[in-house]
N, C-alpha and C. Protein backbone atom coordinates (compact mmCIF):
# COMPACT_ATOMS: atom_id res chain seq x y z
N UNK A 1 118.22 97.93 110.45
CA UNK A 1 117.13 96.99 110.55
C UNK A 1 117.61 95.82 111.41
N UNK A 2 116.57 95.54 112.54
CA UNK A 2 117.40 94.34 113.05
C UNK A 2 116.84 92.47 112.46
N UNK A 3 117.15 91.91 112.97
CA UNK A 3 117.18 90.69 112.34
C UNK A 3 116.04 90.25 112.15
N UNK A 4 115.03 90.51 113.22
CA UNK A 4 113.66 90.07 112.90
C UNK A 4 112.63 90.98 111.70
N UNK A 5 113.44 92.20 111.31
CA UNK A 5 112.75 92.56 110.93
C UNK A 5 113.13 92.23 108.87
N UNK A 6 114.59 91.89 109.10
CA UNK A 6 114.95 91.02 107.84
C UNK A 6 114.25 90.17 107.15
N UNK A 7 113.08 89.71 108.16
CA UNK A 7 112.42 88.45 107.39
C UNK A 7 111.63 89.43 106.87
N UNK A 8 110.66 90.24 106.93
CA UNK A 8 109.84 90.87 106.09
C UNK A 8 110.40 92.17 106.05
N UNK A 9 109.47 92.59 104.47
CA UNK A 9 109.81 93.65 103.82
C UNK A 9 108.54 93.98 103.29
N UNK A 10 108.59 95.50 103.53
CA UNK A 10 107.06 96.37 103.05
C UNK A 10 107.54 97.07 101.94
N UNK A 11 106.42 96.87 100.61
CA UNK A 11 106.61 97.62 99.67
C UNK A 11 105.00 98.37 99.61
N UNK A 12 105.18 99.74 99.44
CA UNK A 12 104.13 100.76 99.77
C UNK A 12 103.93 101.13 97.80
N UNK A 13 102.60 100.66 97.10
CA UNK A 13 102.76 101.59 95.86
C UNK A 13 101.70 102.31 95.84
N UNK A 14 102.05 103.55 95.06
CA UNK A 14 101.38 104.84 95.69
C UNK A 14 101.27 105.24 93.82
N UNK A 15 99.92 105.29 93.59
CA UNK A 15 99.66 106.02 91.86
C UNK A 15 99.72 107.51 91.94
N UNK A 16 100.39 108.06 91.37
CA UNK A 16 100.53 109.45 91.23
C UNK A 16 99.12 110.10 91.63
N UNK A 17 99.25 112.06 92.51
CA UNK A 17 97.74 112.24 92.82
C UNK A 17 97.38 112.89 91.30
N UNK A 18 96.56 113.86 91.41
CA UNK A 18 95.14 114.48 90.27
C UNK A 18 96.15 115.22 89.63
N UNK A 19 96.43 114.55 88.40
CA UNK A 19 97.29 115.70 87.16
C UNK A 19 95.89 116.15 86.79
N UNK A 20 96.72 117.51 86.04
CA UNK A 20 96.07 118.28 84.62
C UNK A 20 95.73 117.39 84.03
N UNK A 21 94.94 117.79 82.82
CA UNK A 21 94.58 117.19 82.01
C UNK A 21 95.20 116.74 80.47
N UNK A 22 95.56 116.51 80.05
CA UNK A 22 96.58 116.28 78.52
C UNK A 22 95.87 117.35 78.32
N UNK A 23 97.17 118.31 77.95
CA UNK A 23 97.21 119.74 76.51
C UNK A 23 98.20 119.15 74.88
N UNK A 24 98.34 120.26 74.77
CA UNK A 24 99.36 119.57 73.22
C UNK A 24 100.57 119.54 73.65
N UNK A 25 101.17 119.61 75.22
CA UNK A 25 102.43 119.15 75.38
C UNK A 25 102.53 118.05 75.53
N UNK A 26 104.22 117.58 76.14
CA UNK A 26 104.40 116.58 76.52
C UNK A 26 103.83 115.98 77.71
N UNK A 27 103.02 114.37 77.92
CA UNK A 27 102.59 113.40 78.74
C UNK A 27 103.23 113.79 80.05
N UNK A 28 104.26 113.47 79.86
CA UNK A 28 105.33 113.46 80.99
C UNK A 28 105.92 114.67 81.84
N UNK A 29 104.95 115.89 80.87
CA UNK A 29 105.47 117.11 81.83
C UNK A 29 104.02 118.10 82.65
N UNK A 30 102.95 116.89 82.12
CA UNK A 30 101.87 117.43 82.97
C UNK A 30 101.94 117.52 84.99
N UNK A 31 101.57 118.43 85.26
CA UNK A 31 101.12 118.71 86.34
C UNK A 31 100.38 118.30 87.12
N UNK A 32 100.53 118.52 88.80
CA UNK A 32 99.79 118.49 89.57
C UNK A 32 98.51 119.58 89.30
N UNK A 33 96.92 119.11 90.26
CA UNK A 33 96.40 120.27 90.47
C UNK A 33 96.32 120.38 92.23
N UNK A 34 95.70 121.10 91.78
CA UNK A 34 95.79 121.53 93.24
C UNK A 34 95.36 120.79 94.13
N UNK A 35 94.11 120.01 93.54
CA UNK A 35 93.44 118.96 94.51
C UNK A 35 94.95 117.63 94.76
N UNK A 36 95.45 117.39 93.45
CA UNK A 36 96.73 116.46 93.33
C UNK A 36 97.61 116.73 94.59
N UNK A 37 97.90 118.09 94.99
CA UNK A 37 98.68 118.27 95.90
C UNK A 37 98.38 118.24 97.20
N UNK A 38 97.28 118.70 97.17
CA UNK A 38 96.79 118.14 99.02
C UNK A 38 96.74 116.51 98.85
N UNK A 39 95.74 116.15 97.97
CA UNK A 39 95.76 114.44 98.30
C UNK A 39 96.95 113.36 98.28
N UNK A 40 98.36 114.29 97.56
CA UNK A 40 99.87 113.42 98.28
C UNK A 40 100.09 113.95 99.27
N UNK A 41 99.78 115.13 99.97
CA UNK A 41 99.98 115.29 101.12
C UNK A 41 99.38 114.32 102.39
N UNK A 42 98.25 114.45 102.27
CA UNK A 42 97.31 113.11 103.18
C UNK A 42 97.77 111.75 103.25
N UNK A 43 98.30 111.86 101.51
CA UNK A 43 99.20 110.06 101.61
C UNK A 43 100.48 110.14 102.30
N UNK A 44 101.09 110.89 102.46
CA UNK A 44 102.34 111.50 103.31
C UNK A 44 101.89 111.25 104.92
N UNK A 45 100.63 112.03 104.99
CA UNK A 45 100.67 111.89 106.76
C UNK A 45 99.95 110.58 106.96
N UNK A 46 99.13 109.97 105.87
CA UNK A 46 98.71 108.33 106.28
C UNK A 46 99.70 108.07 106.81
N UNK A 47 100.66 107.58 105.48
CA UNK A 47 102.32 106.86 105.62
C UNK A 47 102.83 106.63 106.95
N UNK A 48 102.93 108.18 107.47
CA UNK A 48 103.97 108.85 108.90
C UNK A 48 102.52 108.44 110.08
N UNK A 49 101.47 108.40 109.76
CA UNK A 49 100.57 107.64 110.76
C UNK A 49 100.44 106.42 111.23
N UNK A 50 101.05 105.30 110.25
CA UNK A 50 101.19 104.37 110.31
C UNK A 50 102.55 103.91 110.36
N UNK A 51 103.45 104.69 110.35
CA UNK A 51 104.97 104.06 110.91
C UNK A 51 105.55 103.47 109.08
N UNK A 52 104.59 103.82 108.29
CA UNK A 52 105.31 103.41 106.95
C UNK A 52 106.33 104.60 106.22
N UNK A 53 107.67 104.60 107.11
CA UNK A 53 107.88 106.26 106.41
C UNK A 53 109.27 105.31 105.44
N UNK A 54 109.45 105.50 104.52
CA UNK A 54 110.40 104.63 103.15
C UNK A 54 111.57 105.13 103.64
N UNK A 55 112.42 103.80 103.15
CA UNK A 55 114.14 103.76 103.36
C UNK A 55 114.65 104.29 101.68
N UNK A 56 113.83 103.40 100.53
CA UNK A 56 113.95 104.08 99.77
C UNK A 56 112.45 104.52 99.00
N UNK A 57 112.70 105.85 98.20
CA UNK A 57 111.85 105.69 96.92
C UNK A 57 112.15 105.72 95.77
N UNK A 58 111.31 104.45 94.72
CA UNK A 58 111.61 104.61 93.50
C UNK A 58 110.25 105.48 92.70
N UNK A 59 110.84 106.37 92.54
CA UNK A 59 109.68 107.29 91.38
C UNK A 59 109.81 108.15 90.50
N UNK A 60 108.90 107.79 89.40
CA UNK A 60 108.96 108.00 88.14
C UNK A 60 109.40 109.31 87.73
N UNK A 61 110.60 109.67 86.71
CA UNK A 61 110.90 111.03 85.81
C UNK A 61 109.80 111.80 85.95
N UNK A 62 108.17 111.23 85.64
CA UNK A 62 107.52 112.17 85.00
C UNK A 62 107.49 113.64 85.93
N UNK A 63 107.30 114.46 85.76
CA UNK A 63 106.79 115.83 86.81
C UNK A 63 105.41 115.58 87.49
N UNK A 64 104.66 114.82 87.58
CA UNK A 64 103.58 114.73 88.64
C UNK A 64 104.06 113.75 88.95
N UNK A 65 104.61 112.80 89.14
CA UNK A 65 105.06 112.16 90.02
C UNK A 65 106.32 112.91 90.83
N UNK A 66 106.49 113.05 90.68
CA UNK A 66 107.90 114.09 91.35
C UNK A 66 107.40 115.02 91.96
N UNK A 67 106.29 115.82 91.21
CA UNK A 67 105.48 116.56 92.53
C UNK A 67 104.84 115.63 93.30
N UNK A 68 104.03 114.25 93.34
CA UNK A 68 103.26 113.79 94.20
C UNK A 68 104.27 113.24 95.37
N UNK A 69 105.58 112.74 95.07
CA UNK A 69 106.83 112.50 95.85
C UNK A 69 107.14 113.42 96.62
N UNK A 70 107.04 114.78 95.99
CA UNK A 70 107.40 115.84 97.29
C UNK A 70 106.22 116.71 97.97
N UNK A 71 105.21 116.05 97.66
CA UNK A 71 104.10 116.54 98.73
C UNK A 71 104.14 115.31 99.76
N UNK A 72 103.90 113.82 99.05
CA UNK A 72 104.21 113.09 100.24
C UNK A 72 104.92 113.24 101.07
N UNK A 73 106.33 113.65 100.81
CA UNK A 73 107.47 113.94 101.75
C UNK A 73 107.15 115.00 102.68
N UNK A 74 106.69 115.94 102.29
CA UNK A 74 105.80 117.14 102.97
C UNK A 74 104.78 117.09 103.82
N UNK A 75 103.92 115.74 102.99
CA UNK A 75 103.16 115.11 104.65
C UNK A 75 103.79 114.48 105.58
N UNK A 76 104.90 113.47 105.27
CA UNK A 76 105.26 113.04 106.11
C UNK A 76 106.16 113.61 107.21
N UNK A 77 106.07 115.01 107.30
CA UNK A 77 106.80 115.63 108.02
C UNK A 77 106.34 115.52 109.64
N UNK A 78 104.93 115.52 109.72
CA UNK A 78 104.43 116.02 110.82
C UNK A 78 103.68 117.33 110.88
N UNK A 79 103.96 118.26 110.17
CA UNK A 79 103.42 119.74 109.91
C UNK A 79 102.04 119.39 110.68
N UNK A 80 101.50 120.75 111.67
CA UNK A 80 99.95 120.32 111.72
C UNK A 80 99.19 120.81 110.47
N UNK A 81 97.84 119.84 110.18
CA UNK A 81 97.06 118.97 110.89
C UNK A 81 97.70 117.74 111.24
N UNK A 82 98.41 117.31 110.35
CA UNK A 82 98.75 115.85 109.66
C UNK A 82 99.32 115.00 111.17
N UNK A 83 100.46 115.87 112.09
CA UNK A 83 100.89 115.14 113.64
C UNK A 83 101.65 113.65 112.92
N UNK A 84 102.14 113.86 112.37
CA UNK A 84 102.91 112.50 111.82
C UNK A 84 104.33 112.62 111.81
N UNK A 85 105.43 111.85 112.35
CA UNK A 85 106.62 111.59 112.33
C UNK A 85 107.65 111.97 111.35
N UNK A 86 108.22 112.60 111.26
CA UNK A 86 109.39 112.70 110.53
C UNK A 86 109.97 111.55 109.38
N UNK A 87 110.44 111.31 110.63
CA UNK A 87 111.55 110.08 110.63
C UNK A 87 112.99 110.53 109.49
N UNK A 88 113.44 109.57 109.02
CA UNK A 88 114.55 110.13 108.74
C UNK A 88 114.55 109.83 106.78
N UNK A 89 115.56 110.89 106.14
CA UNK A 89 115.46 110.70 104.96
C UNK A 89 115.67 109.42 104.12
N UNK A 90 115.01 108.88 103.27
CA UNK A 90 115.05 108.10 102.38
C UNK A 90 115.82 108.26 100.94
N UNK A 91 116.61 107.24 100.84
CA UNK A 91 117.02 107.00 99.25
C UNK A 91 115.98 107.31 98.09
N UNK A 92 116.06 108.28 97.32
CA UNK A 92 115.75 108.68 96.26
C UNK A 92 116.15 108.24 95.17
N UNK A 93 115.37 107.89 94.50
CA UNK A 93 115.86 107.15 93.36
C UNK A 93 114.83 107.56 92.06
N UNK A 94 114.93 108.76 91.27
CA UNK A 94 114.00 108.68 89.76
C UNK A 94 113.94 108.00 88.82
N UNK A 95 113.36 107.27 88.23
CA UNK A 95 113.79 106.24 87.17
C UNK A 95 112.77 106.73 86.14
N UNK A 96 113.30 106.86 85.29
CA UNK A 96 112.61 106.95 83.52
C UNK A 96 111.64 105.77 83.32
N UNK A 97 112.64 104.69 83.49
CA UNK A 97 112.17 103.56 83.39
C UNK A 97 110.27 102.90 83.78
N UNK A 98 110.34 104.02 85.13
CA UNK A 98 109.01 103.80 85.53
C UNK A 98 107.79 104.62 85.06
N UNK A 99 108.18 105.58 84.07
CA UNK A 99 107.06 105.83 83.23
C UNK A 99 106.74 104.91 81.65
N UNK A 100 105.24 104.81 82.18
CA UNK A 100 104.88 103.77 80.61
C UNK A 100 105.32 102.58 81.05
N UNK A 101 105.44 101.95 82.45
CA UNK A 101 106.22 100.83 82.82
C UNK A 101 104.64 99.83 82.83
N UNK A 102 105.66 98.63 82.19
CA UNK A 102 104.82 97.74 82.64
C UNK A 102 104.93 96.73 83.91
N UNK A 103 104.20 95.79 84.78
CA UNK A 103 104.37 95.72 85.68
C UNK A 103 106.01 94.59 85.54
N UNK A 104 106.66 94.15 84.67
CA UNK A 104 108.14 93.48 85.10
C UNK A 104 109.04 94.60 84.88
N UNK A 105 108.41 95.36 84.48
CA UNK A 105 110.25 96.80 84.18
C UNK A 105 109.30 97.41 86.08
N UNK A 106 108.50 97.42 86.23
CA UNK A 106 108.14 97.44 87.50
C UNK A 106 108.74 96.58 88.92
N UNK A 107 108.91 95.31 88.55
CA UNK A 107 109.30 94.70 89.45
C UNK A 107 110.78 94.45 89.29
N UNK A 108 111.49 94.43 88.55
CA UNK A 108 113.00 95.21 87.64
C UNK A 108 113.52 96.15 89.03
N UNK A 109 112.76 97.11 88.90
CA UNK A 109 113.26 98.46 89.33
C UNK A 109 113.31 97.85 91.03
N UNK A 110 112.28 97.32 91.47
CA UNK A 110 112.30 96.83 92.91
C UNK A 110 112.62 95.86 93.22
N UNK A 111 113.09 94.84 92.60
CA UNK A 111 114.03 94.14 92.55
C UNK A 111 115.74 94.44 93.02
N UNK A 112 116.01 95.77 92.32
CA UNK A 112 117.35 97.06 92.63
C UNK A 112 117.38 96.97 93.95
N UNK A 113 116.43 97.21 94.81
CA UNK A 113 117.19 97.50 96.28
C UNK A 113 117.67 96.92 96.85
N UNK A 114 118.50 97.87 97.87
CA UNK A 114 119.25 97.17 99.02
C UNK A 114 118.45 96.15 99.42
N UNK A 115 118.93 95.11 100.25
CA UNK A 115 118.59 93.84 100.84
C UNK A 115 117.77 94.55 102.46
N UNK A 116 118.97 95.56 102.97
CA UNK A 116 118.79 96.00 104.34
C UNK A 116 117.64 97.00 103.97
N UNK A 117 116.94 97.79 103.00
CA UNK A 117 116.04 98.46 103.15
C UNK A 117 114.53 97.44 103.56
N UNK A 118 114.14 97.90 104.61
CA UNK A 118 112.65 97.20 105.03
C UNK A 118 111.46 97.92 104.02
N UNK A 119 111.34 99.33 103.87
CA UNK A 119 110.22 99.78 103.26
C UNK A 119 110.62 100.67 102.21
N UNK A 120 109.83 100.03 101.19
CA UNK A 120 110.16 100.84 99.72
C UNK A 120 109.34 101.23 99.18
N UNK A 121 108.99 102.65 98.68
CA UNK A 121 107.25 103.21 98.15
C UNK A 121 108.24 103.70 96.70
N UNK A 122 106.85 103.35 96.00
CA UNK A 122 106.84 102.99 94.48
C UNK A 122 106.04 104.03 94.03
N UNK A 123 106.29 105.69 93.43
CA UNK A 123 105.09 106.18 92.98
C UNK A 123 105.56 105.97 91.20
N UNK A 124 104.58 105.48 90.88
CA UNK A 124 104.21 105.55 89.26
C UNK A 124 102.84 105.67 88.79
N UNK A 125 102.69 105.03 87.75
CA UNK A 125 101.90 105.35 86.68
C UNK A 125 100.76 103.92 86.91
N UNK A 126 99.37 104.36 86.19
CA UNK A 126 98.64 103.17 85.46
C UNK A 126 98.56 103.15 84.06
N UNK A 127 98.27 102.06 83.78
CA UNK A 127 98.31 100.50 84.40
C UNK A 127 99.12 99.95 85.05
N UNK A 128 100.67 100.16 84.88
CA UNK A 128 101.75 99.71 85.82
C UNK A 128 101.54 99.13 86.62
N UNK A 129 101.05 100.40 87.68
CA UNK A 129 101.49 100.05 89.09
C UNK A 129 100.12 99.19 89.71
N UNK A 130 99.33 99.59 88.64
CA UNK A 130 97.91 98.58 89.49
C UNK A 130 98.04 97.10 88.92
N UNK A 131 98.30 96.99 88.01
CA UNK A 131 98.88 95.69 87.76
C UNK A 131 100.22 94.84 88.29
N UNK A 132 100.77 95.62 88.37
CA UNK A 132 101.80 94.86 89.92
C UNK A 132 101.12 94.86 90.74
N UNK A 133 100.50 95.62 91.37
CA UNK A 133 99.55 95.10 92.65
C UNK A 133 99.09 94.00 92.69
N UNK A 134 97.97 93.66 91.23
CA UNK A 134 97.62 92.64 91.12
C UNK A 134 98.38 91.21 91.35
N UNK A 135 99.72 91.28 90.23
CA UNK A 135 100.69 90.39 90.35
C UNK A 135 101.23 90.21 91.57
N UNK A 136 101.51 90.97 92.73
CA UNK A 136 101.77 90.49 94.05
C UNK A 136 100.58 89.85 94.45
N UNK A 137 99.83 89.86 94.44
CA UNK A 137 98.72 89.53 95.22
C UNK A 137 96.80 89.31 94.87
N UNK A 138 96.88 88.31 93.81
CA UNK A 138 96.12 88.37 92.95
C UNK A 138 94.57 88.49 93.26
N UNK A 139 94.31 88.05 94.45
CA UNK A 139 93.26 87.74 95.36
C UNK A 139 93.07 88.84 96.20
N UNK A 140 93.82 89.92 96.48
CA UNK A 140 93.05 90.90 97.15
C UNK A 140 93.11 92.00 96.15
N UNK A 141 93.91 91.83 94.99
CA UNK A 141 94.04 93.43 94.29
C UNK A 141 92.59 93.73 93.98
N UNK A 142 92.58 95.22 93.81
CA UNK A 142 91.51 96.27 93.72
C UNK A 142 91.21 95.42 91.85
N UNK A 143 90.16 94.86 91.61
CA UNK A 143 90.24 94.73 89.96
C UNK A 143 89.96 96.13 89.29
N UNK A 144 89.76 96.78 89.79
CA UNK A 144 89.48 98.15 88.87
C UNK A 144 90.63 98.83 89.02
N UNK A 145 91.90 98.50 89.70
CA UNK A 145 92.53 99.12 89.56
C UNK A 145 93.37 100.47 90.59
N UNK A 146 94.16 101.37 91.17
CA UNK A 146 94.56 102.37 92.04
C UNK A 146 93.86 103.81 90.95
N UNK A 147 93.40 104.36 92.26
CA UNK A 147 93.03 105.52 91.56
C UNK A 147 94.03 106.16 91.78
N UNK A 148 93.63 107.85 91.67
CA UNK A 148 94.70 108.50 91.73
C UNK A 148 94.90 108.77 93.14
N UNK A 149 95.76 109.04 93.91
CA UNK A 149 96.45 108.74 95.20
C UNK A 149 96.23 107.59 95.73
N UNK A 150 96.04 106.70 95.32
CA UNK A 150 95.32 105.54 95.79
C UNK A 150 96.84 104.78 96.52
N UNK A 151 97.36 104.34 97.92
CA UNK A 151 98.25 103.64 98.51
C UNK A 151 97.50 102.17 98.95
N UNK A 152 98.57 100.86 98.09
CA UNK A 152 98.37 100.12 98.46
C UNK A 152 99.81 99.38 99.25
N UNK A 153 99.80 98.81 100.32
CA UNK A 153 100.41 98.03 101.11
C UNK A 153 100.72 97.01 100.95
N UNK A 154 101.95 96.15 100.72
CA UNK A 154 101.99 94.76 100.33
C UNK A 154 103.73 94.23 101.40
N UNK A 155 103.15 93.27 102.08
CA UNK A 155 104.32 92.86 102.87
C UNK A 155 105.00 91.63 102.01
N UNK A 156 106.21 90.97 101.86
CA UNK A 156 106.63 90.18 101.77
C UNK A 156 107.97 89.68 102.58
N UNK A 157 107.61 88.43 102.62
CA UNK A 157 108.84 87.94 103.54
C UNK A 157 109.76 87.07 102.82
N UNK A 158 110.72 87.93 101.34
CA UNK A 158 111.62 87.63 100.91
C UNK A 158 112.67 88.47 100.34
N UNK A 159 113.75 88.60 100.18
CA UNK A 159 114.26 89.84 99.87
C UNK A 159 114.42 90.30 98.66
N UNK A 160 114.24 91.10 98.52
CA UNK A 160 113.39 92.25 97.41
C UNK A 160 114.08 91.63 95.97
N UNK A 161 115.75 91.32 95.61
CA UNK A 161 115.73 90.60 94.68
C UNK A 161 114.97 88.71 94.41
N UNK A 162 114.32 88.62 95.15
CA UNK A 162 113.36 87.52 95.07
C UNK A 162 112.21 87.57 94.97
N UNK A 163 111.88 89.02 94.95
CA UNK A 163 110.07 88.94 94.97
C UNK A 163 109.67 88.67 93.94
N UNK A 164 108.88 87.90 93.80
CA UNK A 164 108.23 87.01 92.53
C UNK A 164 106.25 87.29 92.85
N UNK A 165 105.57 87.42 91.64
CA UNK A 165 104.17 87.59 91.41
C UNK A 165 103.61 85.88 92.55
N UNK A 166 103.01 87.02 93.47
CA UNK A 166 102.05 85.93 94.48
C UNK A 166 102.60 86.38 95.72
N UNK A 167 103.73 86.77 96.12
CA UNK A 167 104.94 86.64 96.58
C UNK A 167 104.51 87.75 98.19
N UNK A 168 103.67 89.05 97.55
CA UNK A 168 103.51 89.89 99.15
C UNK A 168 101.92 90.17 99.11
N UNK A 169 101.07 89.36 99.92
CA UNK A 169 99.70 89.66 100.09
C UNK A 169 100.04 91.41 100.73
N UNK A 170 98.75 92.03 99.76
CA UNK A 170 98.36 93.17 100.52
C UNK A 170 97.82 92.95 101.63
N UNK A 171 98.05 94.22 102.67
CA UNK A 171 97.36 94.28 104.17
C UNK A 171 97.49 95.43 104.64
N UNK A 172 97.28 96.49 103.38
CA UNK A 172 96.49 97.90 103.94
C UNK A 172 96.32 98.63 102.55
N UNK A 173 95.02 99.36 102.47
CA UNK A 173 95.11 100.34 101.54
C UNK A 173 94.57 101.14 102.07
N UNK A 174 94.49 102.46 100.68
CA UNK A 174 93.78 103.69 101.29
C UNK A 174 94.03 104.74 100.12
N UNK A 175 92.65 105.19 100.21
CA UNK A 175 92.82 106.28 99.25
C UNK A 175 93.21 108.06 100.18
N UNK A 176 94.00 108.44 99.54
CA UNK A 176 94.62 109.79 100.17
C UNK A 176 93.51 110.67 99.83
N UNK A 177 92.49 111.52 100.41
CA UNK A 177 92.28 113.18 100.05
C UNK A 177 92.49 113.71 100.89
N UNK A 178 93.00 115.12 100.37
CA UNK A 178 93.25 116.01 101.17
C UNK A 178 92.67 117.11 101.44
């Protein structure tokens, strides 16, 4: 990263796409459906359309998030239709922590990164992650909330152990279908 780009830092949070529905298993080991998997794919080639491709990601244990992480990654390849950039691999990072998170074990976890990472995508859970949204940026968050694939954009120009609620106005969203 060079120096100008030190002053700001993009954090990308991305709500898991279309799980199953709760059966009598476990929360945390529900599934993608099928619609779930094309629409992280679309959030993948948004991402790589817009030059937002992550240095790191932090995302959640659960198994649909971990599938919605590796369909994004899958969009962001470029594959046609999608024509989107590669770019190069990102720090992976699963955290337990970010399921059932509320938005400070949220800002906890992103708080963790490197100083030198510029862009960091966040897939978790709601309420969580739509309520950190909010808390960055109280005046443009969605009040109803991220749906499911729902990517919101939030820049800040402080380094990531300083980001504090107010701290990165959003300045892009978008809902993924695929």
């Amino acid at each position: 990263m060079t120096d100008g780009e030190a002053e700001t830092r993009t954090l990308v949070l991305l709500r898991h796409a279309k799980a199953e529905q709760p059966t009598t298993g476990p929360d945390v080991e529900r599934r993608l459906t099928a619609r779930g998997h094309a629409d992280a794919a679309a959030a993948g080639a948004w991402l790589a359309r817009r030059g937002l491709l992550p240095d790191v990601v932090i995302c959640s244990a659960a198994r649909r998030t971990r599938q919605t992480w590796h369909d994004v990654a899958l969009g962001m390849t470029g594959s046609p239709p999608e024509g989107g950039p590669a770019g190069t691999a990102p720090v992976v990072r699963y955290a337990a922590a970010a399921y059932e998170a509320h938005p400070d074990d949220l800002f906890d976890l992103v708080r963790t990164v490197e100083p030198e990472a510029g862009t960091v995508l966040l897939v978790a859970h709601n309420p969580g992650v739509s309520l950190l949204s909010a808390l960055l940026d109280p005046e443009r968050a969605d009040r109803e909330g991220l749906r499911t694939s729902d990517l919101v954009v939030h820049r800040a120009a402080v380094p990531w152990a300083e980001l504090t609620p107010g701290a990165a106005p959003i300045v892009d969203r978008h809902i993924a279908r695929g």
